[in-house]
Protein backbone atom coordinates (compact mmCIF):
# COMPACT_ATOMS: atom_id res chain seq x y z
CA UNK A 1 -15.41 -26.07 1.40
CA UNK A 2 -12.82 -24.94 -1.04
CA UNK A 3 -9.53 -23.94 -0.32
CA UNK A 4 -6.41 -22.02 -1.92
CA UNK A 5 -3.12 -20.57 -0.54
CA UNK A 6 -0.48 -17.87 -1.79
CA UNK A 7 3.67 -18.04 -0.32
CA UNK A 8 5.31 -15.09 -1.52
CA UNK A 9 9.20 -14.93 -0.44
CA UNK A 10 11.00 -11.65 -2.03
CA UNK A 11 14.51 -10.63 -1.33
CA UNK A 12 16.38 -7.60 -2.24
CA UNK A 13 20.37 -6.00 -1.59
CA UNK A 14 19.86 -2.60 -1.73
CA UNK A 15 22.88 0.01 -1.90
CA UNK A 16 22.42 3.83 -1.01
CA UNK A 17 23.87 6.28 -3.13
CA UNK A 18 25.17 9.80 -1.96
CA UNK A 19 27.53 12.39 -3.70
CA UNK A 20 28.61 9.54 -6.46
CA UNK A 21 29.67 7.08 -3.31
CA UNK A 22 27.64 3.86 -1.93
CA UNK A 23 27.84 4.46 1.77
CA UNK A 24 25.49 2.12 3.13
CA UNK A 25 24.14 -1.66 2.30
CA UNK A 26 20.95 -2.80 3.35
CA UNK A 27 20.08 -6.95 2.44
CA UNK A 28 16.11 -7.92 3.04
CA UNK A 29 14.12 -11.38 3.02
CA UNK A 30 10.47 -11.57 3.64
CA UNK A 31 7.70 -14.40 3.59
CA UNK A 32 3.88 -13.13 3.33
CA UNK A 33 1.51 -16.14 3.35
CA UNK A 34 -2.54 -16.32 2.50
CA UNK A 35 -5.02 -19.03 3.02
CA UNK A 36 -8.54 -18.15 1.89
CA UNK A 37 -11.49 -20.53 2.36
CA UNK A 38 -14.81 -20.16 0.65
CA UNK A 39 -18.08 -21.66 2.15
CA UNK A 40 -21.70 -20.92 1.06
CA UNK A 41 -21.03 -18.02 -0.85
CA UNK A 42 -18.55 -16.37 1.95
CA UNK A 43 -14.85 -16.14 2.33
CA UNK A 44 -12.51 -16.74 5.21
CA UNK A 45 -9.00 -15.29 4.89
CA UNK A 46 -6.32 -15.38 6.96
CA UNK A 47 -2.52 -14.03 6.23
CA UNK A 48 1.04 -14.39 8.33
CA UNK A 49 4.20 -13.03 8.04
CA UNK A 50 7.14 -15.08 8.23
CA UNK A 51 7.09 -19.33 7.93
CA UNK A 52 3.62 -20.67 7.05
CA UNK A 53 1.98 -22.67 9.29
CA UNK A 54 -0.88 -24.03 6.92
CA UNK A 55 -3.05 -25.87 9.56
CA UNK A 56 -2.88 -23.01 11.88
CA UNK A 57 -3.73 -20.13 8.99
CA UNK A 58 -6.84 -22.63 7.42
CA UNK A 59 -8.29 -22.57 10.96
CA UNK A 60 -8.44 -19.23 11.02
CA UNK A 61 -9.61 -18.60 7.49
CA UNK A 62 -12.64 -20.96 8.50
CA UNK A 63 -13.48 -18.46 11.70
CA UNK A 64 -13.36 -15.73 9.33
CA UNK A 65 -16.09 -17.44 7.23
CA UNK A 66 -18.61 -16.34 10.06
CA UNK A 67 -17.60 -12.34 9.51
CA UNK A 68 -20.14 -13.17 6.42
CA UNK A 69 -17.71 -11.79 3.43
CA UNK A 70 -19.73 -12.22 0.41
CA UNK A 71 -17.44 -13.73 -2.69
CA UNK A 72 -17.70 -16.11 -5.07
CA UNK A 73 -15.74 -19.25 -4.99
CA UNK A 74 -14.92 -20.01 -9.20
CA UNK A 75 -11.26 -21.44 -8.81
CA UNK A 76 -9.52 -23.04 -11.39
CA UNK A 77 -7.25 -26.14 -12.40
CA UNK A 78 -4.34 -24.32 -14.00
CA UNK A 79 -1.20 -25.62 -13.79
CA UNK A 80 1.82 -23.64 -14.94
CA UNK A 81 5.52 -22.87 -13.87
CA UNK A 82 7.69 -19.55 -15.27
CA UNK A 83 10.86 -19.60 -13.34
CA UNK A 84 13.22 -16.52 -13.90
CA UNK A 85 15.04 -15.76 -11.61
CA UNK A 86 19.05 -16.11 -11.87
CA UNK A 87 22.01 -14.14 -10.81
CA UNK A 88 22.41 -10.55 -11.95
CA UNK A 89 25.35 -9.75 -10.44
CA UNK A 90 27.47 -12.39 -8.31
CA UNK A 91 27.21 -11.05 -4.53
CA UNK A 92 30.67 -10.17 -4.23
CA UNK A 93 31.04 -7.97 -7.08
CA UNK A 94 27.71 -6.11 -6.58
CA UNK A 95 29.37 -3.44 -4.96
CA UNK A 96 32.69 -3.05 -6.55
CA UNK A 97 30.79 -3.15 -9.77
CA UNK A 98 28.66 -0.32 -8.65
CA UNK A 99 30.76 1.75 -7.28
CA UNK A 100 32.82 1.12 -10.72
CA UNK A 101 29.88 2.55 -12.54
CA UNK A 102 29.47 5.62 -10.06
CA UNK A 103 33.35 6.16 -10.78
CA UNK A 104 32.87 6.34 -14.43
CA UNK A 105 29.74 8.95 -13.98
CA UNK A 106 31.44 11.25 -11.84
CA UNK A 107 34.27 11.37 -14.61
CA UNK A 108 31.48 11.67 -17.31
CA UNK A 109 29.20 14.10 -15.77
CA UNK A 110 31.02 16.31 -13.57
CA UNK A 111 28.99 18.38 -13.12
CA UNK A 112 26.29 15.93 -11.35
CA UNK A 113 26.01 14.99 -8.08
CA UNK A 114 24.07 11.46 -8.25
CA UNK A 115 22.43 10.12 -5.08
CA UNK A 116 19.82 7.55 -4.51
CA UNK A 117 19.54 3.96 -4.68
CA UNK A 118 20.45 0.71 -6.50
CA UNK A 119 18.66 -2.55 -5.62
CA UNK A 120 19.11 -6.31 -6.89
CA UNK A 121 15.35 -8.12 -5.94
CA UNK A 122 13.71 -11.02 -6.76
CA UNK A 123 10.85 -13.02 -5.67
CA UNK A 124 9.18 -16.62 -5.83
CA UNK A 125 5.78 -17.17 -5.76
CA UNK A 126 3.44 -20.09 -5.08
CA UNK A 127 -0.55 -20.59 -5.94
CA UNK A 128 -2.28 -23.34 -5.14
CA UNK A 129 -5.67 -24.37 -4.80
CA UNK A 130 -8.43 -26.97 -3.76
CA UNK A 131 -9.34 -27.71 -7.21
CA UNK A 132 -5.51 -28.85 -7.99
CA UNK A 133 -3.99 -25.76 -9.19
CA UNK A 134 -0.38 -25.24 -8.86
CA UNK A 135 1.18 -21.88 -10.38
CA UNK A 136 4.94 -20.71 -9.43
CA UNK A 137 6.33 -17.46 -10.82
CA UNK A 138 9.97 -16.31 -9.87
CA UNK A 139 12.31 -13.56 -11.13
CA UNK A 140 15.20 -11.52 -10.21
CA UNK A 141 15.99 -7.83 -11.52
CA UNK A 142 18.08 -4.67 -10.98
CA UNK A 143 16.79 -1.34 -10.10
CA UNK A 144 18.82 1.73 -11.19
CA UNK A 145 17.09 4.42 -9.26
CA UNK A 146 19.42 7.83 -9.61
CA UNK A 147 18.80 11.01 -9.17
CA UNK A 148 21.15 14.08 -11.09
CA UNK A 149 21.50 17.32 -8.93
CA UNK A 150 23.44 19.99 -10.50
CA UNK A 151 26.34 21.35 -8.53
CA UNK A 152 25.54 24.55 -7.00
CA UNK A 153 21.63 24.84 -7.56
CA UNK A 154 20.33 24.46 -4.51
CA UNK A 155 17.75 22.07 -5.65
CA UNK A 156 16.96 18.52 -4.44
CA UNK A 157 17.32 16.96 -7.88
CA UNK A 158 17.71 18.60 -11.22
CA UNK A 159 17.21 15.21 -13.40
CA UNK A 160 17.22 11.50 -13.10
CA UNK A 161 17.67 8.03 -14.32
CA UNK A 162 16.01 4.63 -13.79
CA UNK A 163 16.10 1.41 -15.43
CA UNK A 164 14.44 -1.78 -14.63
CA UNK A 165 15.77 -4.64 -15.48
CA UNK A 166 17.40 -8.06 -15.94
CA UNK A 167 20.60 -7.60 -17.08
CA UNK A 168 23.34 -4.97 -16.72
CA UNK A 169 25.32 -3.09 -19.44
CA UNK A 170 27.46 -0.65 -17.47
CA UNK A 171 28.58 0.71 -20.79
CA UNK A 172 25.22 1.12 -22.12
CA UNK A 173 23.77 2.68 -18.58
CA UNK A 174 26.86 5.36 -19.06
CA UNK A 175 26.16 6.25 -22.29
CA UNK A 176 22.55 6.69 -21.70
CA UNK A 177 23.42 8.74 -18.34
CA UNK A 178 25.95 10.81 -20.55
CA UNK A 179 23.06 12.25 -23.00
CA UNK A 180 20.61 13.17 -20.24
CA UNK A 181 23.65 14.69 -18.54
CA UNK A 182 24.66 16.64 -22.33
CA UNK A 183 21.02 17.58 -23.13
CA UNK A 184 20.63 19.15 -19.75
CA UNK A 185 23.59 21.73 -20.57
CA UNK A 186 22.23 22.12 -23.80
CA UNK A 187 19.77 24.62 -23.36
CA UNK A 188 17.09 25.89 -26.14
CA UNK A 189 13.89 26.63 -26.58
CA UNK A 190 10.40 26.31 -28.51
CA UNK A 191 7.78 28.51 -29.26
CA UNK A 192 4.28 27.96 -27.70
CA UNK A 193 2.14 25.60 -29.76
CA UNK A 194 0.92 21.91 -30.74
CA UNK A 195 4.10 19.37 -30.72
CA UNK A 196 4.07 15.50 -30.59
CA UNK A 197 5.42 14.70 -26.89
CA UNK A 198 6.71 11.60 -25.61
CA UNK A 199 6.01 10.10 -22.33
CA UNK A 200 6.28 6.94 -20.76
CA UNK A 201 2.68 4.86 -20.25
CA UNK A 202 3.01 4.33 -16.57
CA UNK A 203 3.45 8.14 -16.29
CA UNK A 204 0.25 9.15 -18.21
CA UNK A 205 -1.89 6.30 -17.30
CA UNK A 206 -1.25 6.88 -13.91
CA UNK A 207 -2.86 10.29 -13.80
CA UNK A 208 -5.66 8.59 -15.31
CA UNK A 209 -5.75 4.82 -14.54
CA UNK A 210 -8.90 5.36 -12.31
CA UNK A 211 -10.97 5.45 -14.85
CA UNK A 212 -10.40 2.04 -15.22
CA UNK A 213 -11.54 0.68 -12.27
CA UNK A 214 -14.38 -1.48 -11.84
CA UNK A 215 -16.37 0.24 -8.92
CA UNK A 216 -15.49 3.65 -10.69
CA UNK A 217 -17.03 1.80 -14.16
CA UNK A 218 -19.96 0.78 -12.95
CA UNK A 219 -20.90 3.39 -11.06
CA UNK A 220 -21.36 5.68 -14.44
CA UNK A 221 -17.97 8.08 -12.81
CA UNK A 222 -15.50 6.78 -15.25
CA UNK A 223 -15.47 8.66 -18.35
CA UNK A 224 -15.02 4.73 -19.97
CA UNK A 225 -18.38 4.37 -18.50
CA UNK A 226 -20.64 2.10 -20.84
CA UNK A 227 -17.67 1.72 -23.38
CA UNK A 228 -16.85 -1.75 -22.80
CA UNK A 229 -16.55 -3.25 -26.54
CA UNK A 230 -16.87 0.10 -28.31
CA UNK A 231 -14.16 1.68 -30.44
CA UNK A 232 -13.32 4.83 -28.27
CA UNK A 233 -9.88 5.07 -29.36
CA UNK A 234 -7.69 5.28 -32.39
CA UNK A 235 -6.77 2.02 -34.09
CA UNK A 236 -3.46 2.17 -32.92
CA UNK A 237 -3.49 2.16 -29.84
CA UNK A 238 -3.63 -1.37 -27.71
CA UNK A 239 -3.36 -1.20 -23.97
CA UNK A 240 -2.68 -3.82 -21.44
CA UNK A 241 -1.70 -4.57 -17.61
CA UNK A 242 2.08 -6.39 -17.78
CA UNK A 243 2.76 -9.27 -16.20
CA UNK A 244 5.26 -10.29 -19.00
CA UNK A 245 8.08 -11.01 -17.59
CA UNK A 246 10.18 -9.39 -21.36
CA UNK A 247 8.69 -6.78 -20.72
CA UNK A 248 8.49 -6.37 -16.99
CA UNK A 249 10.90 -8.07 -15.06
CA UNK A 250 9.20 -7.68 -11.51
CA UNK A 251 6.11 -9.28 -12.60
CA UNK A 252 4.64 -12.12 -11.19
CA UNK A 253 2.54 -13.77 -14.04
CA UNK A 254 -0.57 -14.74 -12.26
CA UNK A 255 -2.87 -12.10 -10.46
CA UNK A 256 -3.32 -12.87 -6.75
CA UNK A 257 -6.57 -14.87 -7.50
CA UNK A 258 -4.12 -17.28 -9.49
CA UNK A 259 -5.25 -16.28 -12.61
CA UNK A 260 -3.93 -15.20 -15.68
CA UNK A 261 -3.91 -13.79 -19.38
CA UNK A 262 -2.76 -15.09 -22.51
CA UNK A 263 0.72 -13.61 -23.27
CA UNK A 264 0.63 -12.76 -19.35
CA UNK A 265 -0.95 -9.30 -20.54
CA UNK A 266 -3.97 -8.34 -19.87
CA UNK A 267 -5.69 -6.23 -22.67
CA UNK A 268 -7.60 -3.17 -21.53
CA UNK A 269 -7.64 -1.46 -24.77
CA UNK A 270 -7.01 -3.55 -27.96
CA UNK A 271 -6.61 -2.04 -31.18
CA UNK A 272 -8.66 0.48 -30.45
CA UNK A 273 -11.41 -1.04 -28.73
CA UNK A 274 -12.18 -0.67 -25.28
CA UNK A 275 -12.10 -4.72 -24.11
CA UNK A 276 -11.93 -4.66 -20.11
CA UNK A 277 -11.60 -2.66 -17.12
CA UNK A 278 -9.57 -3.64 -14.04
CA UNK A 279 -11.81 -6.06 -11.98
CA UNK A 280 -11.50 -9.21 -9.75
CA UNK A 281 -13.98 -12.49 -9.76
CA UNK A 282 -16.21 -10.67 -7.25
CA UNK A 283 -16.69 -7.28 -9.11
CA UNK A 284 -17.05 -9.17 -12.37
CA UNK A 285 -19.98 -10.88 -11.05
CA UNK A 286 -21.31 -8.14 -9.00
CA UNK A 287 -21.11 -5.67 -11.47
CA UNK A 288 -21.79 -8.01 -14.48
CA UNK A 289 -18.49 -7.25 -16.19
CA UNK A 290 -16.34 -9.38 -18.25
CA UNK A 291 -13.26 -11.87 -16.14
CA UNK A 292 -10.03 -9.92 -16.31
CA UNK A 293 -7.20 -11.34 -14.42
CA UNK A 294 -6.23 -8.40 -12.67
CA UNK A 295 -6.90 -9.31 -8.84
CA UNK A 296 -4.69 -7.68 -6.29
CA UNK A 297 -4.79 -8.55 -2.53
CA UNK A 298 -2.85 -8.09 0.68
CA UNK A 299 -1.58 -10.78 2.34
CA UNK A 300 -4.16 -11.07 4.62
CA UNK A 301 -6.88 -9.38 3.12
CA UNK A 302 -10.08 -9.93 0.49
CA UNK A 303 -8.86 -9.56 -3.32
CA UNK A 304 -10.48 -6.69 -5.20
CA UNK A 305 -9.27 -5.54 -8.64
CA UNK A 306 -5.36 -4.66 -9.03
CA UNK A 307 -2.82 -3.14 -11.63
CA UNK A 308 0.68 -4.46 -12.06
CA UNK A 309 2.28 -2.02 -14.82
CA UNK A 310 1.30 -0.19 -18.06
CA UNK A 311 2.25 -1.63 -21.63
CA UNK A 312 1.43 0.05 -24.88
CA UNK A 313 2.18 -2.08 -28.10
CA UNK A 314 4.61 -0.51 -30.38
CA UNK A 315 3.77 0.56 -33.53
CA UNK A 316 7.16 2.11 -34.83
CA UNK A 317 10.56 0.78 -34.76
CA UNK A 318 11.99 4.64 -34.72
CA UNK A 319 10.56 7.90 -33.01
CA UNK A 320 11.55 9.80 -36.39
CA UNK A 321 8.47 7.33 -37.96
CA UNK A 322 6.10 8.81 -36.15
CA UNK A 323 6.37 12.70 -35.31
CA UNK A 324 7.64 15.54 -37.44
CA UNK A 325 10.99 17.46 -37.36
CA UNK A 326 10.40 18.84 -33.53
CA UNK A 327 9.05 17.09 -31.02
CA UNK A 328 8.57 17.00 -26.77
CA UNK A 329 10.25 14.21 -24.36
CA UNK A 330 8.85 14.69 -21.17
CA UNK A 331 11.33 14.03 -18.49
CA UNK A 332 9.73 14.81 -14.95
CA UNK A 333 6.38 15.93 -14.66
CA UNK A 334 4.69 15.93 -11.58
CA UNK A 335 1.41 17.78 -9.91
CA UNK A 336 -0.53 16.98 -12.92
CA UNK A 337 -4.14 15.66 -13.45
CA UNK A 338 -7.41 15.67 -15.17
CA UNK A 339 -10.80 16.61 -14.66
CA UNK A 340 -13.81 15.20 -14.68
CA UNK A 341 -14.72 16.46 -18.17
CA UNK A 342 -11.44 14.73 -19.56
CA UNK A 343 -9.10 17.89 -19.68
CA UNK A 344 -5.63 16.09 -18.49
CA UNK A 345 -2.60 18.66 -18.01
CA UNK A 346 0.81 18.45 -16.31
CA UNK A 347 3.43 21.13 -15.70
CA UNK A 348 7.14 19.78 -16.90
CA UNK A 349 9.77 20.16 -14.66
CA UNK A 350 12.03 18.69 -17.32
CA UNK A 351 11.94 18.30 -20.88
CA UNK A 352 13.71 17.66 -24.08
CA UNK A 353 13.86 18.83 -27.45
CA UNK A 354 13.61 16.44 -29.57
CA UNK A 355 14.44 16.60 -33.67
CA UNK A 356 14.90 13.84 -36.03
CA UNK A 357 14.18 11.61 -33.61
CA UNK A 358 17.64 12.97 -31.50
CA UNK A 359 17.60 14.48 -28.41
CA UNK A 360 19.49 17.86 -28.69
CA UNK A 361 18.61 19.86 -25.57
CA UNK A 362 16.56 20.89 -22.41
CA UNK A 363 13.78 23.06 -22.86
CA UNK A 364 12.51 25.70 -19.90
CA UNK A 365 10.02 24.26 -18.02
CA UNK A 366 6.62 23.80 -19.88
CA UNK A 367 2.87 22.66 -19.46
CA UNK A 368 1.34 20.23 -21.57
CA UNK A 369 -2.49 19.32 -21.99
CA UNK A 370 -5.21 17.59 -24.33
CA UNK A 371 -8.74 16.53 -23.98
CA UNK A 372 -8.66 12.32 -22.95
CA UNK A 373 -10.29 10.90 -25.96
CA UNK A 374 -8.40 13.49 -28.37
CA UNK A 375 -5.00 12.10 -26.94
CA UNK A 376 -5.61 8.89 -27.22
CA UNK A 377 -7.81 9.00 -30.24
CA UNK A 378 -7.15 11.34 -33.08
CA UNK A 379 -4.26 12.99 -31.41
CA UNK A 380 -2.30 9.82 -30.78
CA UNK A 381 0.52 9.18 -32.21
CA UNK A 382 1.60 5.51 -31.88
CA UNK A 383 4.87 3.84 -29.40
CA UNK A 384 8.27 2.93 -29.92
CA UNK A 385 9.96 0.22 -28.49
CA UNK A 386 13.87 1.15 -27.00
CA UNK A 387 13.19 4.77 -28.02
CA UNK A 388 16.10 7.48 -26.93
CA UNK A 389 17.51 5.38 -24.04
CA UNK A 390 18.23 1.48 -24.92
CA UNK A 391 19.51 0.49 -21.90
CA UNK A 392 15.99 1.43 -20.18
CA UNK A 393 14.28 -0.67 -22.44
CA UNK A 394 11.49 1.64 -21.94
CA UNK A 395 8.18 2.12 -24.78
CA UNK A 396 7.35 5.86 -24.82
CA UNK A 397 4.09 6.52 -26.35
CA UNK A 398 3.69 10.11 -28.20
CA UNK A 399 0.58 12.49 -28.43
CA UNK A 400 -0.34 15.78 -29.97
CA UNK A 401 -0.32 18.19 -27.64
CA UNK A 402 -0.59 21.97 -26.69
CA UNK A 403 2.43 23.23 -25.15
CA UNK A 404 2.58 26.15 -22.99
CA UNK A 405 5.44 28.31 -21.57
């Protein structure tokens, strides 16, 4: 019988934002814990919340064997420690600080009411398994979650701001707040046509990330269907699931089978080249596709395949490198989605004009569509690293696109 076990402890302050004022504080620990067992081919799991009582969970992983789970037991030696999590902000200055940087947007952006939320989280997480694996992955992280309504309009939310990451630069956040908040009152317009337009990855592959799931593969229902190791896309383009911490900060660096890829990314699409799908050990041997390191699991249930976050490697250190003298950021864009064919479209709630690589104003709303393998083939534009907001640190990737009004 072989054995392995997950701890997962996460912690988070969280601070709720209404009208520019932080009226409420909410602080959060939690423990999940897994043991799985594997036995003849089957697996036993068992999951608790809270402290882990590993004699009492492996007893009751080894009942579960007799359910008759099918999965294959291929567990690995690694042995590996990234620990990154430190102190964002010290605990008594989380709120003043905050409440500073409301302050300074209410006096920068009068005209905005901002509401929502900012959180401080972290985690630490522990694999180990019978085969003498140990794997620990910790990190800490602030989450600027704001939302911009604009006095008077009746609407929930007219615009918003979020930024993910390690470090805070109040200064920076402003300034990046203060051109949203200028474009927004800018208003021009565009005539109907084909534009580059910049959106973020997670935003566009999550219409369309179900495509790349294993099951959805197999089955001959993706439109990557029979792909695997054929150029489908343009040269440019490399895709990959992010568990690096640079890049994302909430990422634990092992999948929850306790494995991982090199550079903690996981390559989907490389170069071009369609190199994986999103799988765990059982699909890849079910289903006869390549090992992927992409496992997700509840605490207390069987893994199957998982996603952490979208990357797309830059290929320009400017925007102005890669589009023309007009182009398309896509701000919010929701009810969007693509059919079966491969016809992906979204309506725009917000967007920007972009020229020169600037931002100079906000559009009317807009629709925006392309064919799948056009937009990320011939119609694909490349990524920028840092591109119109720095203190994001966000990589927008840019298509070719048909806009409508």
């Amino acid at each position: 019988m072989e054995k392995e076990k997950l701890i997962l402890q996460t912690h988070s302050v969280s601070l709720n934002v209404t009208a520019n004022k932080i009226d409420s504080y909410r602080s959060k620990e939690e423990t999940k814990n897994t043991v799985r067992v594997y036995e003849n081919g089957k697996i036993g799991v068992k999951g608790s919340l809270g402290e882990f009582d590993e004699n009492a969970l492996t007893e009751a992983a080894k009942t579960a064997l007799s359910y008759g789970i099918e999965y294959p037991c291929e567990l690995n030696g690694n042995v590996r420690t990234e620990e990154n999590a430190h102190e964002i902000i010290p605990a008594k200055e989380f709120i003043p600080q905050m409440q500073s940087f409301m302050d300074r947007l209410a006096a920068e952006c009068p005209k905005f009411a901002v509401s929502d939320k900012i959180k401080i989280s972290g985690f630490r997480q522990l694999y180990e398994n019978s085969k003498g694996a140990k794997l620990v992955s910790s990190s800490d992280w602030l989450n600027i979650s704001l939302i911009f309504q604009n006095k008077g309009s009746g609407n929930l939310f007219d615009g918003s701001y979020e930024a993910i990451t390690d470090k805070f630069d109040e200064n920076a956040a402003v300034k990046d707040c203060k051109l949203i908040y200028d474009a927004f009152y800018n208003p021009v317009d565009i005539a109907e046509g084909e534009y580059p337009v910049f959106m973020l990855p997670d935003d566009f592959f999550g219409t369309t990330l179900s495509h790349f799931y294993a099951n959805m593969y197999a089955s001959g229902a993706s439109l990557l269907s029979g792909k695997i190791g054929e150029k489908a896309f343009n040269e440019k383009l490399s895709f990959f699931d992010d568990r690096n911490n640079l890049t994302e900060p909430t990422a634990c660096f092992f999948d929850d089978e306790g494995e991982f890829a090199p550079d903690f990314r996981q390559p989907l699409i490389k170069d071009g080249v369609l190199t994986n799908v999103l799988t765990c050990k059982m699909y890849s041997k079910l289903l006869d596709l390549p090992f992927a390191a992409t496992a997700g699991a509840v605490y207390d249930g069987v893994p199957s395949y998982g996603f952490n976050s979208a990357y797309v490697q830059p290929t320009a250190k400017a925007t102005s490198e890669i589009t023309g003298d007009k182009a398309i950021l896509v701000m919010m864009a929701s009810g969007g989605d693509m059919t079966p064919s491969g016809h992906f479209a979204t309506p725009v709630q917000l967007a920007f004009l972009v020229e020169n690589g600037e931002i100079k104003g906000k559009l009317p709303e807009i629709g925006i569509s392309g064919e799948y393998f056009d937009l990320l083939g011939k119609d694909y534009l490349g990524a920028v690293k840092n591109a119109f907001f720095p203190s994001v640190n966000n990589t927008y990737m840019a298509f070719g696109m048909k806009v409508t009004k």
